[in-house]
N, C-alpha and C. Protein backbone atom coordinates (compact mmCIF):
# COMPACT_ATOMS: atom_id res chain seq x y z
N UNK A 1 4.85 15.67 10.94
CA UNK A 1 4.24 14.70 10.06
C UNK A 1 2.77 14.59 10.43
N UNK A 2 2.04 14.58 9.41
CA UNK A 2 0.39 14.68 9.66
C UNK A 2 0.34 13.19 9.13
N UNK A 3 -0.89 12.41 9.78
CA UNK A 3 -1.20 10.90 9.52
C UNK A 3 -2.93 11.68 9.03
N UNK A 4 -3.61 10.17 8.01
CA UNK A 4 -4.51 10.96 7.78
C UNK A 4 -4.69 9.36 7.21
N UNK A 5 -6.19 8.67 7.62
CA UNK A 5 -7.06 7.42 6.85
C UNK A 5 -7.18 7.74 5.50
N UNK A 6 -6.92 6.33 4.79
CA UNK A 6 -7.44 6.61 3.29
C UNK A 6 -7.92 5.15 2.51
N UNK A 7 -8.78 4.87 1.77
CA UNK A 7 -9.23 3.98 1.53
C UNK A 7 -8.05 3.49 0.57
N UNK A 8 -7.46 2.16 0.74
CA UNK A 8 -6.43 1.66 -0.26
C UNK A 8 -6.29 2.28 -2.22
N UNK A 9 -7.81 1.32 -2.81
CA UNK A 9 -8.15 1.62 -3.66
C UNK A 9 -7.97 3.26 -4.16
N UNK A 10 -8.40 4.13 -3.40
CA UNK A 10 -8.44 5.34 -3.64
C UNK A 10 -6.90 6.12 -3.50
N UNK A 11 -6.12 5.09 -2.86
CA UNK A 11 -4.77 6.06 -2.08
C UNK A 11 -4.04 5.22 -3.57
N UNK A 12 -3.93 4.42 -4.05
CA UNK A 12 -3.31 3.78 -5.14
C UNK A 12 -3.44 3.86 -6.55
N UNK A 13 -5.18 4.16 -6.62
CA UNK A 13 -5.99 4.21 -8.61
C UNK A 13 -5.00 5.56 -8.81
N UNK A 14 -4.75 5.66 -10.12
CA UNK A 14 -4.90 6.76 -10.72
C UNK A 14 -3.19 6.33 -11.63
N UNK A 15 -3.47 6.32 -13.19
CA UNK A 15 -2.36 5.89 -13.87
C UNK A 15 -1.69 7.30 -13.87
N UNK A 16 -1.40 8.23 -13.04
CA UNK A 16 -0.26 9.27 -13.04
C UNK A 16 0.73 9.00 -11.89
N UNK A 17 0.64 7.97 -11.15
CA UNK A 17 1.01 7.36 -9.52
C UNK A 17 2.14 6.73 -9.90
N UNK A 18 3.28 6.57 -8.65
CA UNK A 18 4.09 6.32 -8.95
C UNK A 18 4.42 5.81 -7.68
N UNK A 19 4.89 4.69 -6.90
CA UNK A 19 5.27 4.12 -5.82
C UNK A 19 6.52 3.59 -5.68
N UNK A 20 7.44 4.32 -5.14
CA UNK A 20 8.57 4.11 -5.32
C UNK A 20 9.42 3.61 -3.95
N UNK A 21 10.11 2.56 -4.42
CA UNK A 21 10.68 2.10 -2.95
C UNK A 21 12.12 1.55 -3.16
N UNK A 22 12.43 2.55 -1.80
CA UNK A 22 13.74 3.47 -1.67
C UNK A 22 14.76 2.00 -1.44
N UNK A 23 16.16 1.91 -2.42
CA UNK A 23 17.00 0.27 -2.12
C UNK A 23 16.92 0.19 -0.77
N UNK A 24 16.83 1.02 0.28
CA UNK A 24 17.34 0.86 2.10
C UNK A 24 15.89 -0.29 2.18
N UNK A 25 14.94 0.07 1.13
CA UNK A 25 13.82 -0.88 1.96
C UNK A 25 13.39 -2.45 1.35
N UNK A 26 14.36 -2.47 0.48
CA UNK A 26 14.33 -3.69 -0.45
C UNK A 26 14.47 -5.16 0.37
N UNK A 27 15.30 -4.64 1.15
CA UNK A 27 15.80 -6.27 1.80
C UNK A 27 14.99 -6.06 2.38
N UNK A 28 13.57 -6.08 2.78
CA UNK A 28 12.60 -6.43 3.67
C UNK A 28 11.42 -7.07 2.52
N UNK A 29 11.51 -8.24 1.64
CA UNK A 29 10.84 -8.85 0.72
C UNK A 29 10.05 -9.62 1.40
N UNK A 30 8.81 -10.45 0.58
CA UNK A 30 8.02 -10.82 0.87
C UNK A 30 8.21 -12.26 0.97
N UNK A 31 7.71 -13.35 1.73
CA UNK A 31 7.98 -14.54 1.66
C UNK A 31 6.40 -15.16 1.10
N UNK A 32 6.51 -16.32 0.26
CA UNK A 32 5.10 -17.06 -0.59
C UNK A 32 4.12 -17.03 0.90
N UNK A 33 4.82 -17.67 1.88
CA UNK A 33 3.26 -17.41 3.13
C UNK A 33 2.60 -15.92 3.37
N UNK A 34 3.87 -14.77 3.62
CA UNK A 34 3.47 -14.11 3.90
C UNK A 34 2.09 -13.42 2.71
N UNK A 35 2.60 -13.49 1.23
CA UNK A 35 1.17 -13.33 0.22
C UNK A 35 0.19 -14.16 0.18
N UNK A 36 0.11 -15.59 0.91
CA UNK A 36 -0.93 -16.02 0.94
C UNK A 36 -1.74 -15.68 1.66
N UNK A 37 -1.06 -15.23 2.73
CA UNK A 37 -1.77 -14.68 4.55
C UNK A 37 -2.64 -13.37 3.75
N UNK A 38 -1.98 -12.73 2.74
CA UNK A 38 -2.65 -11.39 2.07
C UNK A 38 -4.15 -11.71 1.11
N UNK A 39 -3.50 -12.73 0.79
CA UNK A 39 -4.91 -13.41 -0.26
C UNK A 39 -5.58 -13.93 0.29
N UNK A 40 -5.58 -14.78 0.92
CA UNK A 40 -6.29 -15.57 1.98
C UNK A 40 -7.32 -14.31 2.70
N UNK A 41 -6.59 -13.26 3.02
CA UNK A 41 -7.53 -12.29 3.73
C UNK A 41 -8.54 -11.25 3.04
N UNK A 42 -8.28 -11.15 1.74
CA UNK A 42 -8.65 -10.20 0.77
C UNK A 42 -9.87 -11.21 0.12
N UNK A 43 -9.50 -12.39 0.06
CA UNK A 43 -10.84 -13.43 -0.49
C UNK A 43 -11.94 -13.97 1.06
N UNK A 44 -11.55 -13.27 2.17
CA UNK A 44 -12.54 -13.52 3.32
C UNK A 44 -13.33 -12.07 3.35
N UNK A 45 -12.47 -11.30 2.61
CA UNK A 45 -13.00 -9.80 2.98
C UNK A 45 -14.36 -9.48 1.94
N UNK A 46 -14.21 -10.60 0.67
CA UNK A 46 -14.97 -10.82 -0.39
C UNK A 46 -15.88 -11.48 -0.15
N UNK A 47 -15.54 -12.76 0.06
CA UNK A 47 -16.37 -13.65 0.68
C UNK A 47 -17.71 -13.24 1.41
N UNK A 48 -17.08 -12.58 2.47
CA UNK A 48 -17.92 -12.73 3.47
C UNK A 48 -19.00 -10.80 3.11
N UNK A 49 -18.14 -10.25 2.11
CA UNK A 49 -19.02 -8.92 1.74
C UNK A 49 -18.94 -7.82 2.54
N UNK A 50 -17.73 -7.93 3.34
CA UNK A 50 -16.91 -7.03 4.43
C UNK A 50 -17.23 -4.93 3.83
N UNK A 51 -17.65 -4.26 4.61
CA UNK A 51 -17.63 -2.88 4.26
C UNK A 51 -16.19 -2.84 4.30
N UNK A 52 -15.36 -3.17 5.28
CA UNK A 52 -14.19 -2.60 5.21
C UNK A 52 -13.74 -3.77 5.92
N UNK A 53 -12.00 -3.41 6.42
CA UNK A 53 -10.98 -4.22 6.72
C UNK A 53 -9.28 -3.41 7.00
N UNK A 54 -9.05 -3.52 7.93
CA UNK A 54 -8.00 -2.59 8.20
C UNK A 54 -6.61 -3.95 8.21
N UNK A 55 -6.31 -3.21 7.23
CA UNK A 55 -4.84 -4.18 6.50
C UNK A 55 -3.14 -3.60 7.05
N UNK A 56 -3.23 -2.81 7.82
CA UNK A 56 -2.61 -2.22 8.23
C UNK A 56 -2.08 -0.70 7.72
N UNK A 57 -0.85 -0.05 7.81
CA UNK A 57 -0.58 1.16 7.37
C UNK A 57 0.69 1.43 6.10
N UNK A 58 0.70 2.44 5.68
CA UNK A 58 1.39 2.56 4.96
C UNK A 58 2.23 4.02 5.01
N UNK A 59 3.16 4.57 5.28
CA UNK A 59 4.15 5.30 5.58
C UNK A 59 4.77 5.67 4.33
N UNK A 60 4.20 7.13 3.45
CA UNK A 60 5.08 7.58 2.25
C UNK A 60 4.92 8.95 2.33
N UNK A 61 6.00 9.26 1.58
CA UNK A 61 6.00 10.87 0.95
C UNK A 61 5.80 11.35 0.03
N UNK A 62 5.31 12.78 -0.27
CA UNK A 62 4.49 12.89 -1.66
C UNK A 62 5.75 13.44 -2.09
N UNK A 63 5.99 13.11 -3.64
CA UNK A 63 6.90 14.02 -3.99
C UNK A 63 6.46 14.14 -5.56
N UNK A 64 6.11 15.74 -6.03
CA UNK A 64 5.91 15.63 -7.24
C UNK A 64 6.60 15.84 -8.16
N UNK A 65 6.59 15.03 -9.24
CA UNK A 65 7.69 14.90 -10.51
C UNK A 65 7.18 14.95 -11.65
N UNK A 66 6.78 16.15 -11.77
CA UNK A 66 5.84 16.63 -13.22
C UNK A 66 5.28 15.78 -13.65
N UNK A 67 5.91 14.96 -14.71
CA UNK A 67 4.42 14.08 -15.04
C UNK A 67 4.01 12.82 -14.25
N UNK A 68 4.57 12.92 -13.19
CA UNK A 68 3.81 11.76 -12.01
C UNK A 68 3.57 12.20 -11.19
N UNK A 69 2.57 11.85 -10.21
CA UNK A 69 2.80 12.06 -8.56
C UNK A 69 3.42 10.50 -8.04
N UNK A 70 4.72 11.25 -7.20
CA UNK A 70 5.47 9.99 -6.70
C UNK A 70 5.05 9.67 -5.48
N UNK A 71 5.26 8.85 -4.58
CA UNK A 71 5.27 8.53 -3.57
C UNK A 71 6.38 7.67 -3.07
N UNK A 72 7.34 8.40 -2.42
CA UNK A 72 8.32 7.25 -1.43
C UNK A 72 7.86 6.82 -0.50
N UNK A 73 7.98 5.11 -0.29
CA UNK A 73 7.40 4.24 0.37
C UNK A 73 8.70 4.58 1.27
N UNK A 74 8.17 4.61 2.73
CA UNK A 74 8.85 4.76 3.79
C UNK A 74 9.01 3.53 4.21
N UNK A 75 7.32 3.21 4.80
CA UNK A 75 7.22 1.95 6.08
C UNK A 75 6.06 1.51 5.41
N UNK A 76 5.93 0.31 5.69
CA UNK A 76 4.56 -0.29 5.55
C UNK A 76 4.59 -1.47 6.77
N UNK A 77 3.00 -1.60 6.80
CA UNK A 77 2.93 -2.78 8.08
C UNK A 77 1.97 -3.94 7.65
């Protein structure tokens, strides 16, 4: 497995994308604090006019499906 930085925005744009997450990873949902803790940080990252911000990682596989590029969501942190 090769790991490799990628700017969010750039690892996500593109309406041919497809993010797919596998039922084994479903029961790990989000709780209302835990998206505020996300907003809360994304409006300091604005705020304050941040170049960057390391939000943690994201763990997928490419898999292509003709008219999409998929991605199975493995792990995220």
């Amino acid at each position: 497995m090769k790991g490799s930085e990628a700017r969010l925005l750039e690892y996500m744009e593109g309406s041919k994308k497809r993010f797919v997450i596998p039922v084994y990873q479903r029961s790990y949902d989000w709780k209302q604090e835990n998206c505020k803790q996300l907003f809360d940080d994304l409006e300091t990252v604005v705020r304050t006019n941040r170049k960057s911000h390391f939000f943690g990682s994201i763990v997928s596989a490419y898999q292509p499906n003709g008219r999409y590029t998929e991605y199975l969501v493995i792990d995220g942190q």
